[in-house]
C-alpha atoms as a PDB file:
ATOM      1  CA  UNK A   1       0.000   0.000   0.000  1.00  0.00           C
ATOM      2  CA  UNK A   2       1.267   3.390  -1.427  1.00  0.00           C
ATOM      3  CA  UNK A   3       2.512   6.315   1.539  1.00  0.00           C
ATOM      4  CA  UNK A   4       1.877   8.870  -0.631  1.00  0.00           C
ATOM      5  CA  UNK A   5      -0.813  11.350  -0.411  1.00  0.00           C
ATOM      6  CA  UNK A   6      -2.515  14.539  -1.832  1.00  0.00           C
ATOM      7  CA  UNK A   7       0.161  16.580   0.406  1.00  0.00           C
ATOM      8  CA  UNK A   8       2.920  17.204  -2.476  1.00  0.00           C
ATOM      9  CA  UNK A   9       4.927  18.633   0.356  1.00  0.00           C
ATOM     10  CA  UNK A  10       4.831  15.780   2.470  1.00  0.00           C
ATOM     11  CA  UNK A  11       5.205  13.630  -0.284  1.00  0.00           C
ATOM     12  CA  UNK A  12       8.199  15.362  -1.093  1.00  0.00           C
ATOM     13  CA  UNK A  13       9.949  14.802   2.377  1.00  0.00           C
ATOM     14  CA  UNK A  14       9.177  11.230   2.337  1.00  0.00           C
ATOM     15  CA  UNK A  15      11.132  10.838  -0.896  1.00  0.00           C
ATOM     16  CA  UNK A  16      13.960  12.264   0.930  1.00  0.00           C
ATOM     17  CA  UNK A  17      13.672  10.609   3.924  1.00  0.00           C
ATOM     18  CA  UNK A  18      12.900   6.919   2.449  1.00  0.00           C
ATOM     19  CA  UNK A  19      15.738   7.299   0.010  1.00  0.00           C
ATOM     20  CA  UNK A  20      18.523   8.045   2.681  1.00  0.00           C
ATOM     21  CA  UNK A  21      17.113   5.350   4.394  1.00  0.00           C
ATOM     22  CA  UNK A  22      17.083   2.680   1.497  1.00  0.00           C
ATOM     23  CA  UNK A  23      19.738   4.159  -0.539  1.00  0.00           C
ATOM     24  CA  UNK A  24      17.739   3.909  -3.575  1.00  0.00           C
ATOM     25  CA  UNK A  25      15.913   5.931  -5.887  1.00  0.00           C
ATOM     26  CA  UNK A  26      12.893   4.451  -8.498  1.00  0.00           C
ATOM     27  CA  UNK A  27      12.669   5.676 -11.970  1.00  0.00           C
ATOM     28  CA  UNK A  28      11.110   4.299 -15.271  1.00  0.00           C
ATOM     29  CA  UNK A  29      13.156   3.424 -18.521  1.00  0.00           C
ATOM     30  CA  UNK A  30      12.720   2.460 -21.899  1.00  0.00           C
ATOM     31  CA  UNK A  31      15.015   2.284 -24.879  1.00  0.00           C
ATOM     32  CA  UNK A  32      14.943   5.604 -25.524  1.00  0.00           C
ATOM     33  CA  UNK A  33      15.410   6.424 -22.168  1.00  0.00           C
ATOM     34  CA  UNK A  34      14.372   7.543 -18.697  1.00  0.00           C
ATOM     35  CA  UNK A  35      10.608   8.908 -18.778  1.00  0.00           C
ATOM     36  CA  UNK A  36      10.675  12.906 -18.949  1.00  0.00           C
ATOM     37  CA  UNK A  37       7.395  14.582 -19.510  1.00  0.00           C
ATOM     38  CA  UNK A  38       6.282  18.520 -19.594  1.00  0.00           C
ATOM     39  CA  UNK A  39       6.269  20.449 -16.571  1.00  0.00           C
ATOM     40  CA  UNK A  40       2.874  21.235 -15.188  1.00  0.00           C
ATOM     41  CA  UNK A  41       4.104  23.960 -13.091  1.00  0.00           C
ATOM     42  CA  UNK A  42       6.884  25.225 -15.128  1.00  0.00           C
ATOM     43  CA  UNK A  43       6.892  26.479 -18.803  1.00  0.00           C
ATOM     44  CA  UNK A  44       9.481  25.210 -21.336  1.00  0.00           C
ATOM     45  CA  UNK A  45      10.517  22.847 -18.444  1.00  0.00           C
ATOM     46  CA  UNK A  46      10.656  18.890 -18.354  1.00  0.00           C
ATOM     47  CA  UNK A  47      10.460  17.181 -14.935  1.00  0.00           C
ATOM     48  CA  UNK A  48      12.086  13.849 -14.877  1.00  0.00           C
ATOM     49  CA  UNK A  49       9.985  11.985 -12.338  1.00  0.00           C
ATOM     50  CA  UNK A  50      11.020   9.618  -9.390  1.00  0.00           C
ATOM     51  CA  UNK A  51       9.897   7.547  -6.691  1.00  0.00           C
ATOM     52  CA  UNK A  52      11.175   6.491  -3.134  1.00  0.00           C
ATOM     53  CA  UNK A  53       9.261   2.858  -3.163  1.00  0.00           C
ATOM     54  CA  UNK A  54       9.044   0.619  -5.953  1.00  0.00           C
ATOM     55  CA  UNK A  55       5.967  -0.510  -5.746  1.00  0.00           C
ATOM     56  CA  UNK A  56       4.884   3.595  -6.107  1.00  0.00           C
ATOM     57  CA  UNK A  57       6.959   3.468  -9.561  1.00  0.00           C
ATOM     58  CA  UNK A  58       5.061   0.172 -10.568  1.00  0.00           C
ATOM     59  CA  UNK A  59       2.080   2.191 -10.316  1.00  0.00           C
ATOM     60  CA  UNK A  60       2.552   4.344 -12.917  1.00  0.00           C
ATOM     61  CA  UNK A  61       4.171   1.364 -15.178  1.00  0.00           C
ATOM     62  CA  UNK A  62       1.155   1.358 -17.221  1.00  0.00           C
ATOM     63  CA  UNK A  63      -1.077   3.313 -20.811  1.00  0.00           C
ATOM     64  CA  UNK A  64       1.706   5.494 -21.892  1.00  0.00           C
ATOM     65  CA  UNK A  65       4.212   3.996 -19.635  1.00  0.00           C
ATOM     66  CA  UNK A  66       3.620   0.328 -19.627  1.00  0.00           C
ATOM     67  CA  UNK A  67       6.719   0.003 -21.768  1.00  0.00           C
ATOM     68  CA  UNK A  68       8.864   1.449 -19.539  1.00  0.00           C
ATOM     69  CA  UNK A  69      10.801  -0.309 -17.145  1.00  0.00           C
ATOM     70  CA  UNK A  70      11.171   0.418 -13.479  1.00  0.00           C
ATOM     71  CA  UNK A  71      14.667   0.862 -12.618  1.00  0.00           C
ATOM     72  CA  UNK A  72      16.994   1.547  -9.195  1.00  0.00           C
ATOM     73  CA  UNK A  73      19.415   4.269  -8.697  1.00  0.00           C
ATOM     74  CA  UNK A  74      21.571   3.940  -6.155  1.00  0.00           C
ATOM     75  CA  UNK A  75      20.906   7.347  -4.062  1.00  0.00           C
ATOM     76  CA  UNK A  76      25.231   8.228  -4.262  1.00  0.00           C
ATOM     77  CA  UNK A  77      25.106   8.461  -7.849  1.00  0.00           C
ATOM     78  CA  UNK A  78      22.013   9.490  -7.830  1.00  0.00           C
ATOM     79  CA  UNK A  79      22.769  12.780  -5.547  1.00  0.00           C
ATOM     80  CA  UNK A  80      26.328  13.233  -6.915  1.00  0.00           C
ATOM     81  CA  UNK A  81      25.973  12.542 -10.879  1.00  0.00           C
ATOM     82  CA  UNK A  82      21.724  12.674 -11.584  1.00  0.00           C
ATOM     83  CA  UNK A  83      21.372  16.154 -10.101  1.00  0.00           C
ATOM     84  CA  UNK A  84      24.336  17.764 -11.486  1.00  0.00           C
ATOM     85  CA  UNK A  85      23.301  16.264 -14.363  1.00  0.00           C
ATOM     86  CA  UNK A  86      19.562  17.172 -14.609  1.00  0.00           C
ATOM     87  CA  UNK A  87      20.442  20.563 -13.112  1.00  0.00           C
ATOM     88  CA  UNK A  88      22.898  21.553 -16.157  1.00  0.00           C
ATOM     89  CA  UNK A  89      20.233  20.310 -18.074  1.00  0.00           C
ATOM     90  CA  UNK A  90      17.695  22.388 -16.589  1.00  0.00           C
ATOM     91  CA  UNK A  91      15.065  19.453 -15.878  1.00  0.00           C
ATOM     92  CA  UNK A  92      13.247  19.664 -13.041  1.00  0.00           C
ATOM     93  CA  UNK A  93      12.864  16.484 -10.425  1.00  0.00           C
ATOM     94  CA  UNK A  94       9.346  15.032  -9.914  1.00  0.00           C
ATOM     95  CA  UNK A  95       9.632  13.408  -6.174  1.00  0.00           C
ATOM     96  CA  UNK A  96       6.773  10.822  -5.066  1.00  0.00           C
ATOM     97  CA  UNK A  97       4.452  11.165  -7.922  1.00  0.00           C
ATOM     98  CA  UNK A  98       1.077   9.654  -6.662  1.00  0.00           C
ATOM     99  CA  UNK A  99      -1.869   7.926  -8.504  1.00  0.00           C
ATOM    100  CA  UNK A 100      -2.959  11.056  -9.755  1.00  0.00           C
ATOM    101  CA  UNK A 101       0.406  12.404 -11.635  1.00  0.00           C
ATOM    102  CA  UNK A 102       0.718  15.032  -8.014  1.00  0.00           C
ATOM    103  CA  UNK A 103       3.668  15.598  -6.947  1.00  0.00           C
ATOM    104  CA  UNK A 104       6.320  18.591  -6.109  1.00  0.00           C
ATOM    105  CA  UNK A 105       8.433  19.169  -8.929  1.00  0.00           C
ATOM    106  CA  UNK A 106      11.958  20.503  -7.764  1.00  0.00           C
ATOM    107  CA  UNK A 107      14.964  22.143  -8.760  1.00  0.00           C
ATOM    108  CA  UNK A 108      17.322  19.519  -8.622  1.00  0.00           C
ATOM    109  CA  UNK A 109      19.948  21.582  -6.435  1.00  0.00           C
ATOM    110  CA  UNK A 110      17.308  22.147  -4.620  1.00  0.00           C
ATOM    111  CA  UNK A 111      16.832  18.511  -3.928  1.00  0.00           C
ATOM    112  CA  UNK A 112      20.384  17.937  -3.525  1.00  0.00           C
ATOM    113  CA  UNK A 113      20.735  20.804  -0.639  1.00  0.00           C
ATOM    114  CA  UNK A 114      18.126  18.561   1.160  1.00  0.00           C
ATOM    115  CA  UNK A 115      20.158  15.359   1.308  1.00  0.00           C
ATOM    116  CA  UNK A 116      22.701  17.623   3.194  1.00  0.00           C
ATOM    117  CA  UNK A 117      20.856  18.405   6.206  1.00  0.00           C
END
């Protein structure tokens, strides 16, 4: 059974909290790559979105998505390579999507700032 909840906020803490605890991070893949969609929030901005439980990734495994894959990150590389990555790239981070596609969308030095305290 999913954590997650309408709060986007507390959603958002979650991610941060269940990922330092499990070291991992949940994203979904397919050949052409890791899913990346339009901001809602943002204009001319993609938000590359990620979970903090697999099972909340597996959720969203399906229409569109069902031929993605649902992949770990290790949180080091994630926190150290991802974000510097993404944040050059100016994509946003999607943390804790629930069933309904909510969920904060972040700067991703923003994100990484958070692992730090």
């Amino acid at each position: 059974m999913s954590k997650l909840t309408s709060d986007i906020q507390k959603n958002l803490e979650l991610f941060v909290a269940e990922t330092k605890e499990t070291k991992l991070v949940w994203g979904l893949r397919n050949e052409e790559g890791w899913l990346a969609v339009d901001s809602t929030e943002f204009e001319q901005s993609e938000v590359m979105p990620f979970w903090s439980a697999k099972e909340d990734a597996v959720t969203h495994n399906v229409e569109e998505w069902a031929d993605f894959e649902v992949l770990e990150i290790p949180l080091d590389i994630f926190v150290e390579d991802w974000l510097l990555t993404l944040a050059e790239d100016g994509v946003l981070v999607g943390t804790n999507w629930n069933e309904t596609l909510e969920g904060k969308e972040v700067e991703p030095s923003d994100l990484a700032k958070m692992y730090l305290s």
